[in-house]
Protein backbone atom coordinates (compact mmCIF):
# COMPACT_ATOMS: atom_id res chain seq x y z
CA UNK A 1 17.01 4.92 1.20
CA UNK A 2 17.22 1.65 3.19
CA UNK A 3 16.87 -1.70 1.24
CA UNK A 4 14.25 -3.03 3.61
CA UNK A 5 10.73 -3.85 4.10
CA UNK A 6 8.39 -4.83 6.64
CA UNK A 7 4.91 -6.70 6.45
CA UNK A 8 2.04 -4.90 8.40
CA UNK A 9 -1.22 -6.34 8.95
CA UNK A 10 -4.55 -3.94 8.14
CA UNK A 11 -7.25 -3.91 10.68
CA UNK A 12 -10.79 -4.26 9.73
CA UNK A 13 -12.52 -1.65 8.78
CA UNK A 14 -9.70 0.25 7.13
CA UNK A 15 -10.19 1.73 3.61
CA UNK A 16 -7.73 0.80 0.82
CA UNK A 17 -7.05 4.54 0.45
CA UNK A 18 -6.35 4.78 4.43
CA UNK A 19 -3.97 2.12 4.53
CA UNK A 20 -1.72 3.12 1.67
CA UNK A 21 -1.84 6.83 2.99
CA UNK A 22 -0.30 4.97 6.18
CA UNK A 23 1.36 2.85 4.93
CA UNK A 24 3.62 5.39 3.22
CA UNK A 25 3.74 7.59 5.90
CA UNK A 26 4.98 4.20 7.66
CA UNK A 27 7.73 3.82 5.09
CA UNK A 28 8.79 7.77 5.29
CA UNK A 29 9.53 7.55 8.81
CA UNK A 30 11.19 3.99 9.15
CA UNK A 31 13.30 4.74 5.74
CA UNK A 32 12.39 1.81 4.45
CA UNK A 33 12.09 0.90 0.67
CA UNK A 34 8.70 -0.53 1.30
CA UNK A 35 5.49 -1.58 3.83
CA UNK A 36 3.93 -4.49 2.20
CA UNK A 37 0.53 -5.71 3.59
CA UNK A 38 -3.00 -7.57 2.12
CA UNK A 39 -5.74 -6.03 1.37
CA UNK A 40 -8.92 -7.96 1.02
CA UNK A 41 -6.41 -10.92 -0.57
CA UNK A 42 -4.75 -8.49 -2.55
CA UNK A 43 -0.76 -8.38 -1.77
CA UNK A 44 0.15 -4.69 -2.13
CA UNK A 45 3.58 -2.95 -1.47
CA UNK A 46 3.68 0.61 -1.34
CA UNK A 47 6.83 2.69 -1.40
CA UNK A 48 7.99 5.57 0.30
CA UNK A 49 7.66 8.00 -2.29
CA UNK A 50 4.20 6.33 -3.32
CA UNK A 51 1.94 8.57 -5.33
CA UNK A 52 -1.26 7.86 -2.89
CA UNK A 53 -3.84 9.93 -4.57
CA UNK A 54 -3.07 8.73 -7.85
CA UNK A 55 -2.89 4.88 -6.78
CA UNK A 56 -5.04 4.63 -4.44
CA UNK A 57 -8.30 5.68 -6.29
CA UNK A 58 -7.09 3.29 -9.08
CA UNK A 59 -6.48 0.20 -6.20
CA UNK A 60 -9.92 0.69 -5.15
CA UNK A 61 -11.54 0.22 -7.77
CA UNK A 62 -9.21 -2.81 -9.17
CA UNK A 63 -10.10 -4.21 -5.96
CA UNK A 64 -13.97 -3.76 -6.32
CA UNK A 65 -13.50 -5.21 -9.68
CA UNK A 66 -11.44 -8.21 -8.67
CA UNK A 67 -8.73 -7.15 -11.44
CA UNK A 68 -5.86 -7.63 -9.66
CA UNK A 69 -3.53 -9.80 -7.12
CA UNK A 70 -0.34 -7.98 -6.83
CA UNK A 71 -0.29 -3.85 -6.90
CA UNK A 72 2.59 -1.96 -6.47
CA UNK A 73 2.26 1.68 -4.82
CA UNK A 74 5.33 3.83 -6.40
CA UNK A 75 6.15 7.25 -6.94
């Protein structure tokens, strides 16, 4: 796996849950260690072996709740 990672920026409209499912799709086929990117002022990084059904559900609704300002999307 490469040691590097790349900023992306999310377009409105985008659901949390859509942009970590592309953003480690992103990571997958650029072999990188991680796409990092904000989310409604939330910094997130997710990885390329990200558990996205898991996290993402769990993101959401730490977003909606205004729990959090750093998430990390692993495996």
């Amino acid at each position: 796996m490469s040691n590097l990672s790349i900023n992306v920026e999310v377009l409105t409209g985008t659901s949390v849950e859509q942009a970590i499912v592309e953003a480690k799709d992103l990571a997958q086929r650029m072999d990188l260690a991680f796409v990092k990117f904000t989310f409604n002022g939330v910094r997130m990084s997710v990885s390329r072996d990200a558990d996205v059904e898991g996290m993402s559900w769990k993101c959401g609704k730490a977003l909606i709740r205004g729990e959090v300002e750093y998430r990390y999307v692993t495996g």
